[in-house]
PDB file of N, CA and C in Angstrom:
ATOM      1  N   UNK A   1    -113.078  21.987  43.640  1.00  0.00           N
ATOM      2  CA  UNK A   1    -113.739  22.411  44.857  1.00  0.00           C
ATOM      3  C   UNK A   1    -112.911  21.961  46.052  1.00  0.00           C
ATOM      4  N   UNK A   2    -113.082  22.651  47.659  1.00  0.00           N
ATOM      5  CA  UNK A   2    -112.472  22.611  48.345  1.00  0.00           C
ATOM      6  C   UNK A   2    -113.323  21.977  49.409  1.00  0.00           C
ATOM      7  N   UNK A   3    -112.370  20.986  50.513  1.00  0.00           N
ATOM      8  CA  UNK A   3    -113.354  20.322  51.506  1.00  0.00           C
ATOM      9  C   UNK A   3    -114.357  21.569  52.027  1.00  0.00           C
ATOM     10  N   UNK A   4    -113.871  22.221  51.933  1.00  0.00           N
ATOM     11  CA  UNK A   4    -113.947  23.342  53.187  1.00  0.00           C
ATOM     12  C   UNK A   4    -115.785  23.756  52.357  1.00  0.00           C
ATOM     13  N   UNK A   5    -115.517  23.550  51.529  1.00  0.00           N
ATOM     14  CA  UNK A   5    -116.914  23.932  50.474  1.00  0.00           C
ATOM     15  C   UNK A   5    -118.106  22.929  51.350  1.00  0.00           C
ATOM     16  N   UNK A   6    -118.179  21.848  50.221  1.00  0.00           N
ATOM     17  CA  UNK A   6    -118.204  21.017  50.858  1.00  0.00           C
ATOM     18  C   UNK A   6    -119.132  20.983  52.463  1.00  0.00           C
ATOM     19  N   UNK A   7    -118.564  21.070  53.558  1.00  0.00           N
ATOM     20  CA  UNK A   7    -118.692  21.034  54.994  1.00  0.00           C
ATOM     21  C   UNK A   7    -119.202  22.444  55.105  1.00  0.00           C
ATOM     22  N   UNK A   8    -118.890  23.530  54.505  1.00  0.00           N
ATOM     23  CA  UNK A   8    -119.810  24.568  54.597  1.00  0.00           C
ATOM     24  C   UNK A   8    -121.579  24.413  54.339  1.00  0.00           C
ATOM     25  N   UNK A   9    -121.645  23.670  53.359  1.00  0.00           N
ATOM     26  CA  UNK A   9    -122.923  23.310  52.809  1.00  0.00           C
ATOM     27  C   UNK A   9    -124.024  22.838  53.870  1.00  0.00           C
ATOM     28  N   UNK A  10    -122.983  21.199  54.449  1.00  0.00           N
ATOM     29  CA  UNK A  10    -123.471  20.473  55.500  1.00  0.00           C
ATOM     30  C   UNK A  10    -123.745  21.172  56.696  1.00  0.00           C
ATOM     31  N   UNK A  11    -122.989  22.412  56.935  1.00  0.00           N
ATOM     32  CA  UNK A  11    -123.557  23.312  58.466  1.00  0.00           C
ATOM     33  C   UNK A  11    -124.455  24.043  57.903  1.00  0.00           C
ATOM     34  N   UNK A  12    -124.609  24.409  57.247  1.00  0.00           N
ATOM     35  CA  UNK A  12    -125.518  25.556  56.480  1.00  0.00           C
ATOM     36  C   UNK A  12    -127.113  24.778  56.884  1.00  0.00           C
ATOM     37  N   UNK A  13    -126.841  23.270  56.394  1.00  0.00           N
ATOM     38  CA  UNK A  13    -128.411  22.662  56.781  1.00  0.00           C
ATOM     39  C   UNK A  13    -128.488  22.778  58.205  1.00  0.00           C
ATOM     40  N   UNK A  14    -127.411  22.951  58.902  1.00  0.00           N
ATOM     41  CA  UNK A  14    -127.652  22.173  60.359  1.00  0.00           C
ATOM     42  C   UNK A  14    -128.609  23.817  60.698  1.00  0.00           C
ATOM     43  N   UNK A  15    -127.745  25.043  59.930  1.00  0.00           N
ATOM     44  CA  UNK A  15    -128.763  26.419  60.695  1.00  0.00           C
ATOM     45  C   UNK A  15    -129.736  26.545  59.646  1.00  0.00           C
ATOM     46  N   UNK A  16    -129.991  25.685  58.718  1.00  0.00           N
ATOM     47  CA  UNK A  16    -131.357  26.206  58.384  1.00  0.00           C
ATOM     48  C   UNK A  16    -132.827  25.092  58.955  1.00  0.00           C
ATOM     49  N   UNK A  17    -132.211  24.336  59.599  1.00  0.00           N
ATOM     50  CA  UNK A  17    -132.819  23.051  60.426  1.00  0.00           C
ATOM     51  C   UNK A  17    -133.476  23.656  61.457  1.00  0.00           C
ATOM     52  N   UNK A  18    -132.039  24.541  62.259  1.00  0.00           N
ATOM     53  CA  UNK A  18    -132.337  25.242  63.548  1.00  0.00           C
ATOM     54  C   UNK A  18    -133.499  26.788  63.069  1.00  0.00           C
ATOM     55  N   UNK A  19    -133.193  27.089  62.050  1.00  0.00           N
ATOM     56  CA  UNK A  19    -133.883  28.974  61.857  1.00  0.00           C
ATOM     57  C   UNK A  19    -135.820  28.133  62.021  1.00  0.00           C
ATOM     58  N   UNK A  20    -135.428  27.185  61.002  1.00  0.00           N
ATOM     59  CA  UNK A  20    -137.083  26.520  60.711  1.00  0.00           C
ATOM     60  C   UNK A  20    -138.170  26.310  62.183  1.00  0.00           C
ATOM     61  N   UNK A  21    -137.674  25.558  63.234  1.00  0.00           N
ATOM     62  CA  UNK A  21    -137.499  25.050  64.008  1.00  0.00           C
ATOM     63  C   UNK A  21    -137.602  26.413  65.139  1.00  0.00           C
ATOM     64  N   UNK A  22    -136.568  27.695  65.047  1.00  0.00           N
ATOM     65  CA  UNK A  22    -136.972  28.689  66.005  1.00  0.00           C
ATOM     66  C   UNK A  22    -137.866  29.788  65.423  1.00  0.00           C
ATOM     67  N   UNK A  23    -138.348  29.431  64.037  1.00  0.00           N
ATOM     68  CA  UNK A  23    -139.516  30.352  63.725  1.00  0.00           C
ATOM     69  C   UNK A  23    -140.811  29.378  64.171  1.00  0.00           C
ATOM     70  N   UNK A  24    -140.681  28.043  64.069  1.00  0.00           N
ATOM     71  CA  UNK A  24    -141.658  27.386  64.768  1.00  0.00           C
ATOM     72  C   UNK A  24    -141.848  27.995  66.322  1.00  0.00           C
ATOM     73  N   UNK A  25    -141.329  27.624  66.967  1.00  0.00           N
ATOM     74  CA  UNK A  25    -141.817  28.173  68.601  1.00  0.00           C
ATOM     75  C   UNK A  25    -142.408  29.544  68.480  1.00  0.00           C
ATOM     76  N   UNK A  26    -142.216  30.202  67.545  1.00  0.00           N
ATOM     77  CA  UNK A  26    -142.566  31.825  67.831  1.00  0.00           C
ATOM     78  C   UNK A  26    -143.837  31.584  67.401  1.00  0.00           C
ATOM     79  N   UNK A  27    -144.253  30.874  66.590  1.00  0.00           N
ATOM     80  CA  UNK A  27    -145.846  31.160  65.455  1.00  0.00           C
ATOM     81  C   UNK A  27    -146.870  30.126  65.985  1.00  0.00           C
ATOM     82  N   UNK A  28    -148.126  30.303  66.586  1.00  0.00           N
ATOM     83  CA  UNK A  28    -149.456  30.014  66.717  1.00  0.00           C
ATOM     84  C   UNK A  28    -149.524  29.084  66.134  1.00  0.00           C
ATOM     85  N   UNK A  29    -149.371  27.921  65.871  1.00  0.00           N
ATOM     86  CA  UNK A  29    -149.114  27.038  64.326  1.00  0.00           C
ATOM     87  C   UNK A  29    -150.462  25.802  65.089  1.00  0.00           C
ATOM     88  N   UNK A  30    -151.628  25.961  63.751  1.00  0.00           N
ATOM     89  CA  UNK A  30    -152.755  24.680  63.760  1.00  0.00           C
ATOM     90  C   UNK A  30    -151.877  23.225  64.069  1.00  0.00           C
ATOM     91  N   UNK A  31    -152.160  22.242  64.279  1.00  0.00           N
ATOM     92  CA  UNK A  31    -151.547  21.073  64.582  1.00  0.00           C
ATOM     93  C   UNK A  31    -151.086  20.480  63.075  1.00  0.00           C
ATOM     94  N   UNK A  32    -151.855  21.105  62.113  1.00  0.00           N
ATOM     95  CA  UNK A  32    -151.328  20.414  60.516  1.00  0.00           C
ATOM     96  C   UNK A  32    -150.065  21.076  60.053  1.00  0.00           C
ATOM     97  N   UNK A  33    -150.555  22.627  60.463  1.00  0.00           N
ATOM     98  CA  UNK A  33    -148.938  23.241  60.042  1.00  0.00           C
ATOM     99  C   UNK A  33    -147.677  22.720  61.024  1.00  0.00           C
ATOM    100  N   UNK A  34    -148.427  22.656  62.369  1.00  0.00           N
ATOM    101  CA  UNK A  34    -146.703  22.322  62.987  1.00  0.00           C
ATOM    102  C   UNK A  34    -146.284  20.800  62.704  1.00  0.00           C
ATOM    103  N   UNK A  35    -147.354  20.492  61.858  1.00  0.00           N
ATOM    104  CA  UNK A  35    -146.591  18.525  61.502  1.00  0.00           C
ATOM    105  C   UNK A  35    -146.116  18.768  59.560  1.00  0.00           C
ATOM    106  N   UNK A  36    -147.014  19.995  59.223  1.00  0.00           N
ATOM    107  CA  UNK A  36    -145.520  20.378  58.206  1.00  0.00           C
ATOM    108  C   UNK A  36    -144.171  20.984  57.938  1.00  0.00           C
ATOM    109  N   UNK A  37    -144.293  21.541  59.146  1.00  0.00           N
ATOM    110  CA  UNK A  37    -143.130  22.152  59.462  1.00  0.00           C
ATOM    111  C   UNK A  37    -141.887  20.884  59.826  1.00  0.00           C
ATOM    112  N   UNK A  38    -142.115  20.349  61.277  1.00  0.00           N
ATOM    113  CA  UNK A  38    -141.809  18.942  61.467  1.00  0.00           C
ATOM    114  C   UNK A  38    -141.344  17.914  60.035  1.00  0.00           C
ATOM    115  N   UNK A  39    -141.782  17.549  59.564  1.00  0.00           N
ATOM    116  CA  UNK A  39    -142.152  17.109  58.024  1.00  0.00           C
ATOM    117  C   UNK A  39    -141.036  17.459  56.704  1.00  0.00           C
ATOM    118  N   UNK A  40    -141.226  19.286  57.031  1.00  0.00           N
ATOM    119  CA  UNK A  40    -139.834  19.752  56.231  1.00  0.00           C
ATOM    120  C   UNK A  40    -138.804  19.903  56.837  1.00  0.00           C
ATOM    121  N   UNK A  41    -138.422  19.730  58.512  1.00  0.00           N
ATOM    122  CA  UNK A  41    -137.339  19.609  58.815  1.00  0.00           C
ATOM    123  C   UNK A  41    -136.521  18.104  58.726  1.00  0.00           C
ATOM    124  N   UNK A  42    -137.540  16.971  58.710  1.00  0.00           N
ATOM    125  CA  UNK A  42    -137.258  15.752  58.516  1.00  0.00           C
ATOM    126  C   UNK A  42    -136.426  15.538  57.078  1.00  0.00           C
ATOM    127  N   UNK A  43    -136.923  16.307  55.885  1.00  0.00           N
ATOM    128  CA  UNK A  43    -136.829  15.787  54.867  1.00  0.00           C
ATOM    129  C   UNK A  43    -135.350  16.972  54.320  1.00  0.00           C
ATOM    130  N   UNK A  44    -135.357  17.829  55.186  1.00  0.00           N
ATOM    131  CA  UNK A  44    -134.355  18.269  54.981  1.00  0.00           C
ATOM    132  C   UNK A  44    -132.722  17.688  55.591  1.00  0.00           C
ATOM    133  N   UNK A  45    -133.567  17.213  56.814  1.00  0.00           N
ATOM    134  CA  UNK A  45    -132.444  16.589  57.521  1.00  0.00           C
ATOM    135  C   UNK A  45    -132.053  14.825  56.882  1.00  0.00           C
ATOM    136  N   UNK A  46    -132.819  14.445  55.968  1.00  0.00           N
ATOM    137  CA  UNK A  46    -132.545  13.467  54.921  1.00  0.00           C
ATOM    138  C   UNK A  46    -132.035  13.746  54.036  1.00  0.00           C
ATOM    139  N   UNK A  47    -131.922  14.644  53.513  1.00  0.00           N
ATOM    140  CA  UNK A  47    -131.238  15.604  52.536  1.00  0.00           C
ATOM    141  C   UNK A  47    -129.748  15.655  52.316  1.00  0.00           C
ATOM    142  N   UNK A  48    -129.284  16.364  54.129  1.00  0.00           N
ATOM    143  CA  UNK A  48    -128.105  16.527  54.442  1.00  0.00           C
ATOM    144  C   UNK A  48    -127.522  14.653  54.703  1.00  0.00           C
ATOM    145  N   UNK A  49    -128.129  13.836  55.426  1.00  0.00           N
ATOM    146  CA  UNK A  49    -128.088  12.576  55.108  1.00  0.00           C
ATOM    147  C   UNK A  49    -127.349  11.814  54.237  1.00  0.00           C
ATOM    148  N   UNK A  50    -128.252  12.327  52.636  1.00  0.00           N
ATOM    149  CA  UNK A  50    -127.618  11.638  51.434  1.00  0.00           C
ATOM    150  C   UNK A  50    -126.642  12.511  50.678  1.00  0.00           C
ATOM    151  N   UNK A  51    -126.311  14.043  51.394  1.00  0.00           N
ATOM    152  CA  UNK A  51    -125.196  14.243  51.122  1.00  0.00           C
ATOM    153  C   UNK A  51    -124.231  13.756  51.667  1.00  0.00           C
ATOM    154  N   UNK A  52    -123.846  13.418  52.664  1.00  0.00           N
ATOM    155  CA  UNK A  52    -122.635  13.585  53.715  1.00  0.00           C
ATOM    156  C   UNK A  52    -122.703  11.992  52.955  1.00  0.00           C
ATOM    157  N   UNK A  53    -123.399  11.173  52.623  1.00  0.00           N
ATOM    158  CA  UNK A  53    -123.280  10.007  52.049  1.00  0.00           C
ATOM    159  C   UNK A  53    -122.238  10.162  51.074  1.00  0.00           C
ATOM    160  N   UNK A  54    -122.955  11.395  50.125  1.00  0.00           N
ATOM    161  CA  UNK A  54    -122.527  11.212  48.448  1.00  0.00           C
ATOM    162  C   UNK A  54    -120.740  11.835  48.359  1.00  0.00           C
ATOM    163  N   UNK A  55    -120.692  13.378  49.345  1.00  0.00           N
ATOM    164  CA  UNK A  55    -119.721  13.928  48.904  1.00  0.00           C
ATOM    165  C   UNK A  55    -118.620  13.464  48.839  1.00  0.00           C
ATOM    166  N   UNK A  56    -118.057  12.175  49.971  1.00  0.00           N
ATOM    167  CA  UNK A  56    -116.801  11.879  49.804  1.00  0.00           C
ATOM    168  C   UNK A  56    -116.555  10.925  48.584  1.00  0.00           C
ATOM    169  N   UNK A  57    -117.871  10.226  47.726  1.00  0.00           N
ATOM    170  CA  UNK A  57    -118.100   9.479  47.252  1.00  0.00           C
ATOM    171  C   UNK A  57    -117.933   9.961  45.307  1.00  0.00           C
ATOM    172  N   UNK A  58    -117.837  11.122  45.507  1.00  0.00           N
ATOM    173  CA  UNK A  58    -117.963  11.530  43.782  1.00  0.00           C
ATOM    174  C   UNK A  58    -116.793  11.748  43.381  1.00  0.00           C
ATOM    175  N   UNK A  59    -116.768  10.629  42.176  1.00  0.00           N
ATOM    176  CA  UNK A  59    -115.555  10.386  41.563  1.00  0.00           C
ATOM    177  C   UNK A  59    -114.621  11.391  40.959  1.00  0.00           C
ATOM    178  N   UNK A  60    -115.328  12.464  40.760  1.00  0.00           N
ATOM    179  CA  UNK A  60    -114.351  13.580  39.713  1.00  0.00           C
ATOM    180  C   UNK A  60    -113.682  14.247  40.656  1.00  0.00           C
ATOM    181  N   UNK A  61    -113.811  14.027  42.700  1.00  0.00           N
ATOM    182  CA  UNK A  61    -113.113  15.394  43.257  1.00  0.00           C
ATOM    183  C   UNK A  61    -111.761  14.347  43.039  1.00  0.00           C
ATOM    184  N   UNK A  62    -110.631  15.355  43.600  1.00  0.00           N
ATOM    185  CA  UNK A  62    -109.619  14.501  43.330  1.00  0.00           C
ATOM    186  C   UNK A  62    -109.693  13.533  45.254  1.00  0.00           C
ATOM    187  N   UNK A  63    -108.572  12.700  45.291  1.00  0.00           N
ATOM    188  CA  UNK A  63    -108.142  11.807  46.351  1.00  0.00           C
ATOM    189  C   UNK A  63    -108.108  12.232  47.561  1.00  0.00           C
ATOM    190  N   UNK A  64    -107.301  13.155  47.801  1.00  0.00           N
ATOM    191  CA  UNK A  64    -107.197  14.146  48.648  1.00  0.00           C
ATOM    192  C   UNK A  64    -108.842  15.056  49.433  1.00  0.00           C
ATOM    193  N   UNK A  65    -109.104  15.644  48.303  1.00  0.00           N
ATOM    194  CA  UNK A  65    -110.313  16.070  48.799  1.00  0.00           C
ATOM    195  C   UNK A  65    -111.289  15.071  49.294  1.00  0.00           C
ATOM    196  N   UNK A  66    -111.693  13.783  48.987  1.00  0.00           N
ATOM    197  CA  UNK A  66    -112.421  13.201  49.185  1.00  0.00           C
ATOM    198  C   UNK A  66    -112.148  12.154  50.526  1.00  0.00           C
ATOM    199  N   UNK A  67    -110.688  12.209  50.886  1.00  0.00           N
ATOM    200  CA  UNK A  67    -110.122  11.331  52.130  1.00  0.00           C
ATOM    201  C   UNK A  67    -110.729  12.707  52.952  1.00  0.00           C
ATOM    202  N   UNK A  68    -110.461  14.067  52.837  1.00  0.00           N
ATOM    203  CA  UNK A  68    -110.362  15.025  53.880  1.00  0.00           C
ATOM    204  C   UNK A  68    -111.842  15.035  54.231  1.00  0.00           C
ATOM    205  N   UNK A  69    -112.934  14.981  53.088  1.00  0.00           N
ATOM    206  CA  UNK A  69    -114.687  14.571  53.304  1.00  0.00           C
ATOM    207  C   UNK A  69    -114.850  13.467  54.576  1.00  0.00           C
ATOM    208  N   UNK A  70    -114.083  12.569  53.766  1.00  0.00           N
ATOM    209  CA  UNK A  70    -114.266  11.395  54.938  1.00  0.00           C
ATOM    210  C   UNK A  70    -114.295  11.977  56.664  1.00  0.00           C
ATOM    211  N   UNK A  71    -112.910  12.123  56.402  1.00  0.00           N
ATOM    212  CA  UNK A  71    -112.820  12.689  57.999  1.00  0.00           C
ATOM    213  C   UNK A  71    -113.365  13.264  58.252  1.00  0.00           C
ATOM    214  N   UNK A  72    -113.932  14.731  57.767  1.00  0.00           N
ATOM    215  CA  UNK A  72    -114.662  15.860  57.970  1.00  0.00           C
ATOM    216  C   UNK A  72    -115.826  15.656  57.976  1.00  0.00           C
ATOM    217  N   UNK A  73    -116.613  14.619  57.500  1.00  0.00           N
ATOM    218  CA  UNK A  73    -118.011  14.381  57.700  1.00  0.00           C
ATOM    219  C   UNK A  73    -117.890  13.127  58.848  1.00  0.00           C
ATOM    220  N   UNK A  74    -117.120  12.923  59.397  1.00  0.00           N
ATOM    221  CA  UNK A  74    -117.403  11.897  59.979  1.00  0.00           C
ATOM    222  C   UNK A  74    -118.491  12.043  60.604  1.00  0.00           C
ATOM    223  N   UNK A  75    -118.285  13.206  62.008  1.00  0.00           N
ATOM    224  CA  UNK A  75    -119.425  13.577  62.979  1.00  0.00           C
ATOM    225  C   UNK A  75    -120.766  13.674  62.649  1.00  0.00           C
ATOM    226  N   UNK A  76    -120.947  13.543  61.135  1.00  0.00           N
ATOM    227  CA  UNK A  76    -122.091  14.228  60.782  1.00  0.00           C
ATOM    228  C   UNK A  76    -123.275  12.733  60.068  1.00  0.00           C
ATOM    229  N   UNK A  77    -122.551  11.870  60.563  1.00  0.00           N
ATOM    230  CA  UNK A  77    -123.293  10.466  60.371  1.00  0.00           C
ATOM    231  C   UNK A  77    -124.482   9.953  61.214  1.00  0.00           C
TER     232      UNK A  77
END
């Protein structure tokens, strides 16, 4: 696999964080739904969290890929 994989994944949460989040403002939402909504953006955004943790961290990518994680996730700490 390629960093580039990888860091695709990690933006991918950042717009499905944001889609969740701008279908919220549009919808009438009871105070329980908009604290589940809230709720699944939290746990998604923990998600991306213990990736950006794990990816530079798994032993089978090779050296290379996993120094380029480093850097490449930095921002995302």
């Amino acid at each position: 696999m390629e960093t580039e994989d990888f860091l695709r994944v990690i933006n991918e949460i950042d717009f499905v964080c944001e889609d969740i989040d701008e279908i919220k403002v549009h919808l009438n939402l009871t105070k329980s739904e908009n604290n589940k909504i809230l709720q699944a953006i939290e746990n998604v955004e923990k998600a991306k969290k213990i990736l950006v943790e794990l990816f530079p961290n798994i032993k089978s990518l090779d050296m290379d890929v996993r120094e380029d994680l480093v850097s490449g996730l930095m921002d995302f700490d």
